[in-house]
Protein backbone atom coordinates (compact mmCIF):
# COMPACT_ATOMS: atom_id res chain seq x y z
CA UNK A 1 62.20 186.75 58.45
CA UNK A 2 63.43 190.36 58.00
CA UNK A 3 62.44 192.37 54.90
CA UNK A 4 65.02 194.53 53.69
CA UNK A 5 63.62 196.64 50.94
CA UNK A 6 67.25 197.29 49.27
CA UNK A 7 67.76 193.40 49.13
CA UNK A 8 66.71 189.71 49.85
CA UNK A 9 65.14 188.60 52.91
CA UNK A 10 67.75 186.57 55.51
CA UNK A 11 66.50 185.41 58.67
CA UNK A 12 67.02 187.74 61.64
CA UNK A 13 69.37 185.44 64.05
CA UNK A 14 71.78 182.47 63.38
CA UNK A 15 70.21 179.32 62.73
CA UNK A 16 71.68 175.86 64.25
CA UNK A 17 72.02 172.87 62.63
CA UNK A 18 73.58 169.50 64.95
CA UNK A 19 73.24 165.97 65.59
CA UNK A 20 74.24 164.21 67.95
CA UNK A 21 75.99 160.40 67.13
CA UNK A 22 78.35 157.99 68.30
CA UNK A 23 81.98 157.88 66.45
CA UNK A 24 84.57 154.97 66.70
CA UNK A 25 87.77 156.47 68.16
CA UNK A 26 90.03 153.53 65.71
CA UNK A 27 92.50 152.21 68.14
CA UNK A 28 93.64 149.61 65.54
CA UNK A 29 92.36 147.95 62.24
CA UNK A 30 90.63 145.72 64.63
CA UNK A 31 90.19 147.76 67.91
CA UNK A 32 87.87 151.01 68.39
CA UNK A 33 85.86 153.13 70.84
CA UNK A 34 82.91 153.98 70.92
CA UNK A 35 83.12 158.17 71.87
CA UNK A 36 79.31 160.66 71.69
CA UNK A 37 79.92 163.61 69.53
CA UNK A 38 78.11 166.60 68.28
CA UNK A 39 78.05 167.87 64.69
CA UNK A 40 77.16 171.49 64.25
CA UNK A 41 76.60 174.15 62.14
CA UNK A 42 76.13 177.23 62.46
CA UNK A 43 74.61 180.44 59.78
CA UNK A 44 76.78 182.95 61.05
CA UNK A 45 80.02 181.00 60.60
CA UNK A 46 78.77 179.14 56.99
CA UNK A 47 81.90 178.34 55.92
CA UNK A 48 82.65 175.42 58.91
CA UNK A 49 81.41 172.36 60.50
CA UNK A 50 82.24 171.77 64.04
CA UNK A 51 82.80 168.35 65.95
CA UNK A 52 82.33 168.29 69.42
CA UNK A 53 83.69 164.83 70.88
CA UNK A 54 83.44 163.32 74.58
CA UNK A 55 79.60 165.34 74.82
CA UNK A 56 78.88 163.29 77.46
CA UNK A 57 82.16 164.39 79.67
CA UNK A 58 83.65 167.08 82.12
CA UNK A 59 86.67 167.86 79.02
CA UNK A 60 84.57 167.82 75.41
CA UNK A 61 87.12 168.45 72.64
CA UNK A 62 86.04 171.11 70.18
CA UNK A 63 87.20 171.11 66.50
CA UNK A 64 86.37 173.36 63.60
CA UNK A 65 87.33 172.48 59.86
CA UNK A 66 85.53 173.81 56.55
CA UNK A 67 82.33 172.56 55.70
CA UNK A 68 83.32 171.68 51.97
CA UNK A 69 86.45 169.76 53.05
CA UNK A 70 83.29 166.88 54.98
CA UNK A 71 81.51 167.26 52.10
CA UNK A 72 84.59 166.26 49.21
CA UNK A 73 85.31 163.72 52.46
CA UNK A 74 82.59 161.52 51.65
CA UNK A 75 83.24 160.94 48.11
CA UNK A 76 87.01 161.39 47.91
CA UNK A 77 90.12 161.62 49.84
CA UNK A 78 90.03 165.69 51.30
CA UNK A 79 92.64 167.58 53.13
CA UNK A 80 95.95 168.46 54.17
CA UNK A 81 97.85 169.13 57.51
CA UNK A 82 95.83 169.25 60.57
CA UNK A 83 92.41 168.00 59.34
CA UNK A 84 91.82 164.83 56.50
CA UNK A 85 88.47 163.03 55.35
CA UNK A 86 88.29 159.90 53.09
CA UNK A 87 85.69 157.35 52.46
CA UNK A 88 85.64 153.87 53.68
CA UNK A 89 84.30 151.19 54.58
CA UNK A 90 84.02 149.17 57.86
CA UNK A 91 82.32 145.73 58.82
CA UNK A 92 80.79 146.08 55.34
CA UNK A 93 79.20 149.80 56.38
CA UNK A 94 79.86 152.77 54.24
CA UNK A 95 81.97 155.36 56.89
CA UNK A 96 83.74 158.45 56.66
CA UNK A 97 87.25 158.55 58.26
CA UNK A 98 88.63 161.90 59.80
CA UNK A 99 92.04 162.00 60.99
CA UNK A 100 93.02 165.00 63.09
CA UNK A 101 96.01 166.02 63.95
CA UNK A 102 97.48 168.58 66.68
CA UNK A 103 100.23 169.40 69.03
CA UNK A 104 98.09 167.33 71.70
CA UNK A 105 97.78 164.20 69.62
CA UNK A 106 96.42 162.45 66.56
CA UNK A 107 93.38 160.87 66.43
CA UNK A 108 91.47 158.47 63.76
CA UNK A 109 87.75 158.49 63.92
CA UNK A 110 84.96 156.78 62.11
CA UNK A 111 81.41 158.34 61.53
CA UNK A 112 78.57 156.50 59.48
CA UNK A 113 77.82 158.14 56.45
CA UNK A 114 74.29 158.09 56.46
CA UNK A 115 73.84 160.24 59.30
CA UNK A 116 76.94 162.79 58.18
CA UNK A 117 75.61 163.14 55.04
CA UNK A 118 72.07 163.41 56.30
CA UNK A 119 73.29 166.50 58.65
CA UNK A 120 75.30 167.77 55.84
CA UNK A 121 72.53 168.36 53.63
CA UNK A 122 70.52 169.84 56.20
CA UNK A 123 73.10 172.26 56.21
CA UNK A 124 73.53 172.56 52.70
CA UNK A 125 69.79 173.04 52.01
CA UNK A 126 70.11 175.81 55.19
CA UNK A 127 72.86 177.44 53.36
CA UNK A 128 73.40 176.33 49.80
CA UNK A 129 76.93 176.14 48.50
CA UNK A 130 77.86 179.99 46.76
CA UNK A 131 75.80 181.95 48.91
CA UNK A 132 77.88 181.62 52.34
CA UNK A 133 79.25 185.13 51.42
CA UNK A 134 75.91 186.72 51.41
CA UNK A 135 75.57 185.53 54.87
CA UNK A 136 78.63 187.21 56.65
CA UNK A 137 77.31 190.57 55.15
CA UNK A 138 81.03 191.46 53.89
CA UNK A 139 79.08 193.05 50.70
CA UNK A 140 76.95 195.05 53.13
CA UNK A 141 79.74 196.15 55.23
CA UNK A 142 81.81 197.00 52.33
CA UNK A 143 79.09 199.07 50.25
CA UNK A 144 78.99 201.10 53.62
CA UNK A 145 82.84 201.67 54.13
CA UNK A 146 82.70 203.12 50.44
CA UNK A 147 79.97 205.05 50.72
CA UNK A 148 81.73 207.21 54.15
């Protein structure tokens, strides 16, 4: 940690938070996939998640989305447009659903919500929810603009 007598303490480099898991690409109600993925997180971007999928491949697919939109995703329907999370249930298994959608394609995935919310609060205890600000230094930068 880095001491900065004019304010708090914040660690000196970006901190990484990921887990690695296995999603169900849903084919059909009664058809899926099995495809590895990589949650992350990341200090000096607080405000997202990102989703690698196909880890284990030549072509991974990278997606970012905001961090609060997973979290309001495992309790309630979340999101518009490109990016939506909703809980469910599958097999008799609490799962989150994220359906994303781009020029390339749409795609329906499953996660287990033990592990996402288990990685989620890792995050959130890394960076608790209303000081994600404080990380980006815009306050910093700002008081220094002024003071030119």
């Amino acid at each position: 940690m880095h001491t900065d007598p004019t304010g708090p303490s914040r660690p000196t480099g970006p901190t990484v938070v990921q887990r690695e898991l296995e999603l169900r690409l849903v084919l059909s109600p009664e058809r899926g996939v099995p495809v590895p993925a990589r949650l992350g997180y990341h200090t000096d971007d607080p405000y997202a998640v990102h989703i690698t999928f196909h880890i284990d491949s030549g072509h991974p697919v990278h997606w970012t989305f905001a961090r609060d939109l997973l979290v309001e995703g495992i309790f309630r329907p979340s999101g518009h447009g490109d990016v939506r999370v909703w809980p469910s249930k599958a097999e008799g298994r609490s799962v989150v659903l994220i359906a994303l959608s781009s020029p390339e394609g749409d795609a329906l995935l499953e996660a287990p919500v033990p592990q996402v919310s288990a990685w989620l609060e890792r995050t959130l205890r890394t960076v608790p929810p209303g000081t994600e600000g404080a990380r980006l230094g815009i306050d910093d930068g700002l008081a220094e603009l002024l003071a030119r």
